[in-house]
PDB file of N, CA and C in Angstrom:
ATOM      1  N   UNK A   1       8.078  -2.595 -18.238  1.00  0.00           N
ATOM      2  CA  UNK A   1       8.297  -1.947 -16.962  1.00  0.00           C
ATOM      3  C   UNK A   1       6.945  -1.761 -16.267  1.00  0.00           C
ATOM      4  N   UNK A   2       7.280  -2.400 -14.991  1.00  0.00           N
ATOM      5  CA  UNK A   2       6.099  -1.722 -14.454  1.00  0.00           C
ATOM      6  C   UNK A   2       5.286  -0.751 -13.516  1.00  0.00           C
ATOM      7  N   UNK A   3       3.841  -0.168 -13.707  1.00  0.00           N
ATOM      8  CA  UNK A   3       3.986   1.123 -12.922  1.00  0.00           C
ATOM      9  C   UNK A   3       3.789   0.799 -11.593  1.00  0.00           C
ATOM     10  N   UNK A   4       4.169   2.206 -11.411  1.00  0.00           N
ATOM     11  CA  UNK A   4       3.698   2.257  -9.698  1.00  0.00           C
ATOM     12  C   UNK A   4       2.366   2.438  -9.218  1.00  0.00           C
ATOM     13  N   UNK A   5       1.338   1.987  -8.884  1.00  0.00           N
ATOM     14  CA  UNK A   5      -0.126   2.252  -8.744  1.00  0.00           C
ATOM     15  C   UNK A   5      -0.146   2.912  -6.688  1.00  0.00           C
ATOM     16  N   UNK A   6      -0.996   3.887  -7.167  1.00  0.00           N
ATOM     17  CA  UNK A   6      -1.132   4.107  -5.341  1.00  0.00           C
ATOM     18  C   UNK A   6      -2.824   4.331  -5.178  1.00  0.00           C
ATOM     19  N   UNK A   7      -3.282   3.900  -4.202  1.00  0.00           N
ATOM     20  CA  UNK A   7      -4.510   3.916  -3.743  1.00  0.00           C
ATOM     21  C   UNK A   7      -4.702   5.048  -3.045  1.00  0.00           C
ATOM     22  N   UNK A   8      -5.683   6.023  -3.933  1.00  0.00           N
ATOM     23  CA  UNK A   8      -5.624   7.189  -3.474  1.00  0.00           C
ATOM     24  C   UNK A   8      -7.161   7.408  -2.582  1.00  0.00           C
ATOM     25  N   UNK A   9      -8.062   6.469  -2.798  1.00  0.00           N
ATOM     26  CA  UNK A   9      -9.188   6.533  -1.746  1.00  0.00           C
ATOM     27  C   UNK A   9      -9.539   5.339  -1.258  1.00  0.00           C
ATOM     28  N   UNK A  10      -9.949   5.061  -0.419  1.00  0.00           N
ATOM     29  CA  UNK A  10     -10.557   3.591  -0.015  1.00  0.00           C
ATOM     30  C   UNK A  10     -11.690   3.471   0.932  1.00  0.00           C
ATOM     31  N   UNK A  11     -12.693   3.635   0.401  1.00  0.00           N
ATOM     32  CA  UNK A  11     -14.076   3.889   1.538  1.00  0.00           C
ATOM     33  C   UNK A  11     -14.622   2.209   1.186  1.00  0.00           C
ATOM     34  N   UNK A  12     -15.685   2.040   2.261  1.00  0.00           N
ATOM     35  CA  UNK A  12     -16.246   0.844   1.579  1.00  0.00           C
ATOM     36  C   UNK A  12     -17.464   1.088   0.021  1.00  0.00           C
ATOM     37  N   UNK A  13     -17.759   2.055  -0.347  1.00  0.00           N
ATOM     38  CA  UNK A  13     -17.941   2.231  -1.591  1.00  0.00           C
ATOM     39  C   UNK A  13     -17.708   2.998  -2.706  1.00  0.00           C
ATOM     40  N   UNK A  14     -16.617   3.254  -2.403  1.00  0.00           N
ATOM     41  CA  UNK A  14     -15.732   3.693  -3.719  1.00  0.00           C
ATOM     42  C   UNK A  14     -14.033   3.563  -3.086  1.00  0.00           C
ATOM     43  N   UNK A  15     -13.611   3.221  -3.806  1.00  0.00           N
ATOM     44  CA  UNK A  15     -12.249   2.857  -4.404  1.00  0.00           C
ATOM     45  C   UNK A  15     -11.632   3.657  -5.464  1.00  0.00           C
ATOM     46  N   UNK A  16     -10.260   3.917  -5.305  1.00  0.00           N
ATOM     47  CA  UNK A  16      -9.625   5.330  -6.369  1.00  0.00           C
ATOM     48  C   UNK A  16      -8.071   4.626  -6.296  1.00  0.00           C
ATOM     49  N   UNK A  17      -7.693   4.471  -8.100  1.00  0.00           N
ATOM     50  CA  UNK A  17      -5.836   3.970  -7.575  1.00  0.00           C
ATOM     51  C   UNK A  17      -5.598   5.147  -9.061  1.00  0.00           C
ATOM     52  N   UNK A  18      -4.232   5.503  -8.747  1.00  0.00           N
ATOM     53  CA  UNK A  18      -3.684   6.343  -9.710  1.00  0.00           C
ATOM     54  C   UNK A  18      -2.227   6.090 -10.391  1.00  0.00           C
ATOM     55  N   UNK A  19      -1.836   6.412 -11.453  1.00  0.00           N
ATOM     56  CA  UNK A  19      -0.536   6.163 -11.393  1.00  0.00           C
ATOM     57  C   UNK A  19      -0.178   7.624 -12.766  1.00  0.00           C
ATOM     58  N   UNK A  20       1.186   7.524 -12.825  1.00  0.00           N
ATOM     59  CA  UNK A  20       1.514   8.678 -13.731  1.00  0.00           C
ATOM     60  C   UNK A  20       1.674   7.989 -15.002  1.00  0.00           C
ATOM     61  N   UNK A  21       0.865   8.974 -16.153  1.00  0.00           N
ATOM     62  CA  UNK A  21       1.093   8.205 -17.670  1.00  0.00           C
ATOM     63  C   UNK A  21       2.609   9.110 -18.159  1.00  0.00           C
ATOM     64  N   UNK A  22       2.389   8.753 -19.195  1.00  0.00           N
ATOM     65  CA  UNK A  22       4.112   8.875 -19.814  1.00  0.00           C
ATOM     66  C   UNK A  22       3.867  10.690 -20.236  1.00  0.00           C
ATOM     67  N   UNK A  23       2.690  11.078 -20.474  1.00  0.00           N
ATOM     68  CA  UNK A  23       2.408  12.590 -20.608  1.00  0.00           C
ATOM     69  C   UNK A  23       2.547  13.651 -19.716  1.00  0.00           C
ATOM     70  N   UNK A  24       2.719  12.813 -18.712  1.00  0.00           N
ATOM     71  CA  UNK A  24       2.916  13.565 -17.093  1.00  0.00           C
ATOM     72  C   UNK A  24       1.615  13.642 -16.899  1.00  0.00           C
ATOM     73  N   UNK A  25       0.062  13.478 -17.337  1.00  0.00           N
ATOM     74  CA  UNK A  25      -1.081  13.166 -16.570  1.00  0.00           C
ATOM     75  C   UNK A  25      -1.312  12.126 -16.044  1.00  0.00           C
ATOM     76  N   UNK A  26      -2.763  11.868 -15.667  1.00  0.00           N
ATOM     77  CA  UNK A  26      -2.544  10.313 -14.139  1.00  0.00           C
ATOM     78  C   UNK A  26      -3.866   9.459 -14.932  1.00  0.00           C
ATOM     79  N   UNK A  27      -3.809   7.852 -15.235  1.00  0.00           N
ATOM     80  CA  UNK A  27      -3.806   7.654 -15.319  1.00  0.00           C
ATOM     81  C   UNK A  27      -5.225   6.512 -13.750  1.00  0.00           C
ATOM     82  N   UNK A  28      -6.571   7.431 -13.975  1.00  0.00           N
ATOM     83  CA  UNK A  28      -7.210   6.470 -12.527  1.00  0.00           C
ATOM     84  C   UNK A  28      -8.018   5.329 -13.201  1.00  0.00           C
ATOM     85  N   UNK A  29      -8.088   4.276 -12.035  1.00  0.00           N
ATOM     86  CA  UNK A  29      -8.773   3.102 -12.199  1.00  0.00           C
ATOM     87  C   UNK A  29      -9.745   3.522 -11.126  1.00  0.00           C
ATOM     88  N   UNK A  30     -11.479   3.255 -10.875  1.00  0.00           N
ATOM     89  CA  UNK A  30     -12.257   3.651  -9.949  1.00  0.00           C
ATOM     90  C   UNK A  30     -13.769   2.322  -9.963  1.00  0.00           C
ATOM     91  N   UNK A  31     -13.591   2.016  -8.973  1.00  0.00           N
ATOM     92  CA  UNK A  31     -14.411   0.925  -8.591  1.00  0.00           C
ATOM     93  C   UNK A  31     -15.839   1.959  -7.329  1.00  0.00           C
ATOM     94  N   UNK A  32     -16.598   1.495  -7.954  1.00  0.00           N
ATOM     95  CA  UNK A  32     -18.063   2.351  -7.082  1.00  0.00           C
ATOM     96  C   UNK A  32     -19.100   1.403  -6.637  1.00  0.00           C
ATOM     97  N   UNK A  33     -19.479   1.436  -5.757  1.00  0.00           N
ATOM     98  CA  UNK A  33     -20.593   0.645  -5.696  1.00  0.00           C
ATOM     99  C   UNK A  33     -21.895   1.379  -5.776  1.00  0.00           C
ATOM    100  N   UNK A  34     -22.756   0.979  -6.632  1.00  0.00           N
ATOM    101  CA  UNK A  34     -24.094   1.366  -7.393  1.00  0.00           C
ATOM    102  C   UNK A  34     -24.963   0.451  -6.321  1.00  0.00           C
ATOM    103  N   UNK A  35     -26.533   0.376  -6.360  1.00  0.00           N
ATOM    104  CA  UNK A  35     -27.476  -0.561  -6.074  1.00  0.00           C
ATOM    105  C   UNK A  35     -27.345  -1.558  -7.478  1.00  0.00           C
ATOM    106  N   UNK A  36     -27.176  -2.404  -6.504  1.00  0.00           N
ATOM    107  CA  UNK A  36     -27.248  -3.988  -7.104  1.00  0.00           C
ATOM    108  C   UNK A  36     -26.087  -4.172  -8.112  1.00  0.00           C
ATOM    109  N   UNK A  37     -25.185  -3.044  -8.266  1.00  0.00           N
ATOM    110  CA  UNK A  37     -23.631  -3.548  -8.916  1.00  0.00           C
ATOM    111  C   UNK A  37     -22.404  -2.722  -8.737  1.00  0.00           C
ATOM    112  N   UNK A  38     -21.883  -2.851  -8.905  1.00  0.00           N
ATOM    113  CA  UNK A  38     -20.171  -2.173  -9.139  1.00  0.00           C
ATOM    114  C   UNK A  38     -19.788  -1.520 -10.696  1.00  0.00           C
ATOM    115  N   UNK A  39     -19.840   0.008 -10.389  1.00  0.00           N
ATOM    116  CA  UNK A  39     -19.270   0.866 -11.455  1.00  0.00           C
ATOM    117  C   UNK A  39     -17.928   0.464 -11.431  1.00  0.00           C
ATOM    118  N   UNK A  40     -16.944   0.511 -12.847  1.00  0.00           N
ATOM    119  CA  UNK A  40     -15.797   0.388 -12.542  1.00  0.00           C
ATOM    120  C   UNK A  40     -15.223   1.283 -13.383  1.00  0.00           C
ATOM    121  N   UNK A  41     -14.309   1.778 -13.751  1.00  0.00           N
ATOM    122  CA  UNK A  41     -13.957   2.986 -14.631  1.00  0.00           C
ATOM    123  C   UNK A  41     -12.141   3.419 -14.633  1.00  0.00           C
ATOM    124  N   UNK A  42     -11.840   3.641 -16.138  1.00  0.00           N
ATOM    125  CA  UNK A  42     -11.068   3.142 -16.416  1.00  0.00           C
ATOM    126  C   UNK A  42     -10.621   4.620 -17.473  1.00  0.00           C
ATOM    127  N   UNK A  43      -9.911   5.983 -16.480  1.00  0.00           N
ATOM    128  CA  UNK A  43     -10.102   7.441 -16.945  1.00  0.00           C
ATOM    129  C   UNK A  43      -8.749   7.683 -16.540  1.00  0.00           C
ATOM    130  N   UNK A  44      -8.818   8.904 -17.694  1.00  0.00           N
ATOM    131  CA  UNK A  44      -6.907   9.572 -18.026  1.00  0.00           C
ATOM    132  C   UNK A  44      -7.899  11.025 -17.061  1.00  0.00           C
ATOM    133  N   UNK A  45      -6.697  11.493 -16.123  1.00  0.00           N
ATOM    134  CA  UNK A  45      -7.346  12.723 -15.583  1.00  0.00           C
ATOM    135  C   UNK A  45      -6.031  13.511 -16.107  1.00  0.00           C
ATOM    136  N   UNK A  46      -6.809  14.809 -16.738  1.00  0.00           N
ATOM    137  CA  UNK A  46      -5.836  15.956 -17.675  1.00  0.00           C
ATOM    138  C   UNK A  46      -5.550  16.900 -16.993  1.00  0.00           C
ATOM    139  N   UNK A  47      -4.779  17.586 -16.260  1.00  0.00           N
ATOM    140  CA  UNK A  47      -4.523  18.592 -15.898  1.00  0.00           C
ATOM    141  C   UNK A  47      -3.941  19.836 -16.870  1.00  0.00           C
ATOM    142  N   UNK A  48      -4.944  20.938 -16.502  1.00  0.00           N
ATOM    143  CA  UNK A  48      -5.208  22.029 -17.068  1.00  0.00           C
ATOM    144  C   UNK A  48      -3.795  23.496 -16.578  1.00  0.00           C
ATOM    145  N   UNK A  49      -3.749  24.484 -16.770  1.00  0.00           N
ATOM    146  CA  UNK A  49      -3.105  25.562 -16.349  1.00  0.00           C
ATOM    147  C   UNK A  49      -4.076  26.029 -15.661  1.00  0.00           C
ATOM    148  N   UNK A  50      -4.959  26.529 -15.417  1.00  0.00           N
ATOM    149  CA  UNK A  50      -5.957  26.735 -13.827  1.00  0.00           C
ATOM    150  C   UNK A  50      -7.332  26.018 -14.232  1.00  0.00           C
ATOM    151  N   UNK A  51      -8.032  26.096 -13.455  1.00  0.00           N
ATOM    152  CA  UNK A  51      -9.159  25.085 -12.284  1.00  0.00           C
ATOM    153  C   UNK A  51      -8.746  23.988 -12.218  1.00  0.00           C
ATOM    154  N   UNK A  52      -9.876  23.219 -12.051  1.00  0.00           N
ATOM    155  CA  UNK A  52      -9.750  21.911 -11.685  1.00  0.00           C
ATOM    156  C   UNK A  52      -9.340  20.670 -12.721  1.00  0.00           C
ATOM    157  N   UNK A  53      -9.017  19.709 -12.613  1.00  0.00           N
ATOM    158  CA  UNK A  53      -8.448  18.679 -13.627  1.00  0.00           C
ATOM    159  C   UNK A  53      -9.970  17.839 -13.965  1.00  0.00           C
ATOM    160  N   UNK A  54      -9.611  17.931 -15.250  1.00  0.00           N
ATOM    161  CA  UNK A  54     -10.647  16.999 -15.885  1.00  0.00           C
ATOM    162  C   UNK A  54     -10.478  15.789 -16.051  1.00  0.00           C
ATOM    163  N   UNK A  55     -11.137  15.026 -16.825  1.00  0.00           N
ATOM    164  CA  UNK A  55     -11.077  13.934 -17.305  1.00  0.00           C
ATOM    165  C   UNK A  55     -11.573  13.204 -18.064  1.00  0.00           C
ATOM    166  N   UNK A  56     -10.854  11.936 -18.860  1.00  0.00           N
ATOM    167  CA  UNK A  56     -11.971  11.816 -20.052  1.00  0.00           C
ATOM    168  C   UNK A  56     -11.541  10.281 -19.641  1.00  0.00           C
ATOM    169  N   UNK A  57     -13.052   9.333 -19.690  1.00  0.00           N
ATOM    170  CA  UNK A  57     -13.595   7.788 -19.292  1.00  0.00           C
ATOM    171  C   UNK A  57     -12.735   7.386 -20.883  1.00  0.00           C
ATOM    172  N   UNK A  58     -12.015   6.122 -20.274  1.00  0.00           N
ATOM    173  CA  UNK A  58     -10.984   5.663 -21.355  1.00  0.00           C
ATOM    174  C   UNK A  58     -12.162   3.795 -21.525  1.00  0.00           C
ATOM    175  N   UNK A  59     -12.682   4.028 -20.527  1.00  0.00           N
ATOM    176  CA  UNK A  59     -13.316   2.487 -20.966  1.00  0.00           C
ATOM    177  C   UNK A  59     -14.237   2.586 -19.128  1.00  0.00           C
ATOM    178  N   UNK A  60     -15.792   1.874 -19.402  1.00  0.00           N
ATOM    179  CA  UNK A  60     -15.934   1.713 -18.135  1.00  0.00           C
ATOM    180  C   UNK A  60     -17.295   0.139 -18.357  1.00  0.00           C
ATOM    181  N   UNK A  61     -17.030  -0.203 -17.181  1.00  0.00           N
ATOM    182  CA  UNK A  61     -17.642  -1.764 -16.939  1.00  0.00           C
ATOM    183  C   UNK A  61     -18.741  -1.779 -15.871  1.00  0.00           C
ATOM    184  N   UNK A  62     -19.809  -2.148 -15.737  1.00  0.00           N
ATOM    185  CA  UNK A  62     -20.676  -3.005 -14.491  1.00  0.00           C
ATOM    186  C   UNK A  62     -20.515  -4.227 -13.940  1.00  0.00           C
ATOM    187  N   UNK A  63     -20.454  -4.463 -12.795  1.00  0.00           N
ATOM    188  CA  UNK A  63     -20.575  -5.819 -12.720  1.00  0.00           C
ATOM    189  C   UNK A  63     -20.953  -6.392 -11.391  1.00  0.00           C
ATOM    190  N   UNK A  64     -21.801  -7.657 -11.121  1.00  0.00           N
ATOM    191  CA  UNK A  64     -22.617  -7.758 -10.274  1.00  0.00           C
ATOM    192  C   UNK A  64     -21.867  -8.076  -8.876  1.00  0.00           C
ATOM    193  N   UNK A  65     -20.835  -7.980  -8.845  1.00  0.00           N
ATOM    194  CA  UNK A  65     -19.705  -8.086  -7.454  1.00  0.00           C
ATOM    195  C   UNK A  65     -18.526  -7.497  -7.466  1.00  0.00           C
ATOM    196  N   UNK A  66     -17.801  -6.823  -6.162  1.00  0.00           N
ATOM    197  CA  UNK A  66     -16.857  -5.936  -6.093  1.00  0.00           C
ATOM    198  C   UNK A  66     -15.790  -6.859  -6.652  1.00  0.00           C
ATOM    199  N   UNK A  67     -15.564  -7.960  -6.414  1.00  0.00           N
ATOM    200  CA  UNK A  67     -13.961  -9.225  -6.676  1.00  0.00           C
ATOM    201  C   UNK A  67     -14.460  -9.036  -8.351  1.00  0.00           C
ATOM    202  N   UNK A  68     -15.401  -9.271  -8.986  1.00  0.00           N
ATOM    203  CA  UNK A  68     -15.226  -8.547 -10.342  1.00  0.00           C
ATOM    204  C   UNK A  68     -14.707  -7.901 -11.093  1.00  0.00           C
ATOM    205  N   UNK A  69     -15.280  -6.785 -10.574  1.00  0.00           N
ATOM    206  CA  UNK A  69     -14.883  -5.439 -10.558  1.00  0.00           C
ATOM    207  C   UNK A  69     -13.458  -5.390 -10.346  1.00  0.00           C
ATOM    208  N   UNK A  70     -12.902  -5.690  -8.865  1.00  0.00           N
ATOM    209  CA  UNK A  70     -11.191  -5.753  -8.725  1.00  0.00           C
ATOM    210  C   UNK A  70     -10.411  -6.377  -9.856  1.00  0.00           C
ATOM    211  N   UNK A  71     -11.067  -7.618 -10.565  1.00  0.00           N
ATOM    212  CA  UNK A  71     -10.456  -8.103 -11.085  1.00  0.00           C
ATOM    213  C   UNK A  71     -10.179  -7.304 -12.725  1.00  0.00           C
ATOM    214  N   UNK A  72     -11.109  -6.856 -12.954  1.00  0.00           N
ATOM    215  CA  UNK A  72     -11.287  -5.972 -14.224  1.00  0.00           C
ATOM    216  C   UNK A  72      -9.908  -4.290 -14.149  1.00  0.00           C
ATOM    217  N   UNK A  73     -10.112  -4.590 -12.725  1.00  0.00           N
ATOM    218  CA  UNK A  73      -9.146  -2.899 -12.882  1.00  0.00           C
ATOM    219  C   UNK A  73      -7.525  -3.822 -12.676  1.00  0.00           C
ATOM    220  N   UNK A  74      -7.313  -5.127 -12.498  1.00  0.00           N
ATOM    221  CA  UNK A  74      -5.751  -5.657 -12.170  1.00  0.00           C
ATOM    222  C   UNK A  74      -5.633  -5.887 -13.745  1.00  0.00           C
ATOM    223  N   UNK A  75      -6.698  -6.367 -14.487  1.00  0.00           N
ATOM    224  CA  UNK A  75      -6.631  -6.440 -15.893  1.00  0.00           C
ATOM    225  C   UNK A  75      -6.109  -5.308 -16.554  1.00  0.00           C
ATOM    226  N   UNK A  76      -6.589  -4.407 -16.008  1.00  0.00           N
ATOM    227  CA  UNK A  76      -5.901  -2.853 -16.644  1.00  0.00           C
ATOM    228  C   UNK A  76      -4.664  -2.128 -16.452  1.00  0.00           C
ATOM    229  N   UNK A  77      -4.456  -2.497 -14.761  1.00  0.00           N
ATOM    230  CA  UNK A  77      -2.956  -2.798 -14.821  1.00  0.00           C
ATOM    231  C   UNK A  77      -1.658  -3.291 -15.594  1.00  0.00           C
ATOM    232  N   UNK A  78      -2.368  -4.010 -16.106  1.00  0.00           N
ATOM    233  CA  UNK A  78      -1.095  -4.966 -16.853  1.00  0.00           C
ATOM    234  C   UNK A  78      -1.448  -4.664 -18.231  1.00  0.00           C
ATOM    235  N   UNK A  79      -2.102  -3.693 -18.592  1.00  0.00           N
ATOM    236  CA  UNK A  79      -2.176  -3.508 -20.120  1.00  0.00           C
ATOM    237  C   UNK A  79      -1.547  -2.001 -20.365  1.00  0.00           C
ATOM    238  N   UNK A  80      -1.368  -1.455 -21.125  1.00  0.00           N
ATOM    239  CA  UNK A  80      -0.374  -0.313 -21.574  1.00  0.00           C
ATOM    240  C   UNK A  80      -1.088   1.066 -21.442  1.00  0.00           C
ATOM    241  N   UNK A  81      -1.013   1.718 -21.243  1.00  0.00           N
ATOM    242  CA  UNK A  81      -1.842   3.011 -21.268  1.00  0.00           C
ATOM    243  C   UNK A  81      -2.437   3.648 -22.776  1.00  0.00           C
ATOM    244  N   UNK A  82      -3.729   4.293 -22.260  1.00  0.00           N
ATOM    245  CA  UNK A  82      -3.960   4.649 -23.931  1.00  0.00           C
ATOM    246  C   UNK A  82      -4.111   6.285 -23.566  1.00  0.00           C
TER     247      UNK A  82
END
């Protein structure tokens, strides 16, 4: 089955898509642009009973172009949640 992904920011240097994991937390993919590369990042965000929601980096990549980078977070798409 597959999820629903929504693009929750879109500037020209940073990028944010989210979707819901099976725990009821969200599940972001995040593409950044650095000097001279593309952060890409690959994080479960936990929501707490009060402040703010955390999060813990499930896997993250560099790479020397944004179509890279895109391509690395469609890769993650199609793989299962951890």
């Amino acid at each position: 089955m597959s999820k629903e992904w929504v693009k929750i920011w879109s500037l020209p240097t940073y990028e944010e898509w989210a979707t819901e994991t099976s725990d009821g937390n969200q599940e972001l993919h995040i593409i950044r642009k650095e000097p001279g590369e593309y952060l890409v990042v690959r994080a479960k965000l936990i929501f707490g009973e009060t402040g703010l929601p955390g999060f813990e980096v499930i896997e993250e990549h560099r790479f020397p172009s944004h179509d890279e980078g895109l391509r690395q977070i469609e890769t993650w798409k199609d793989t299962p949640e951890k």
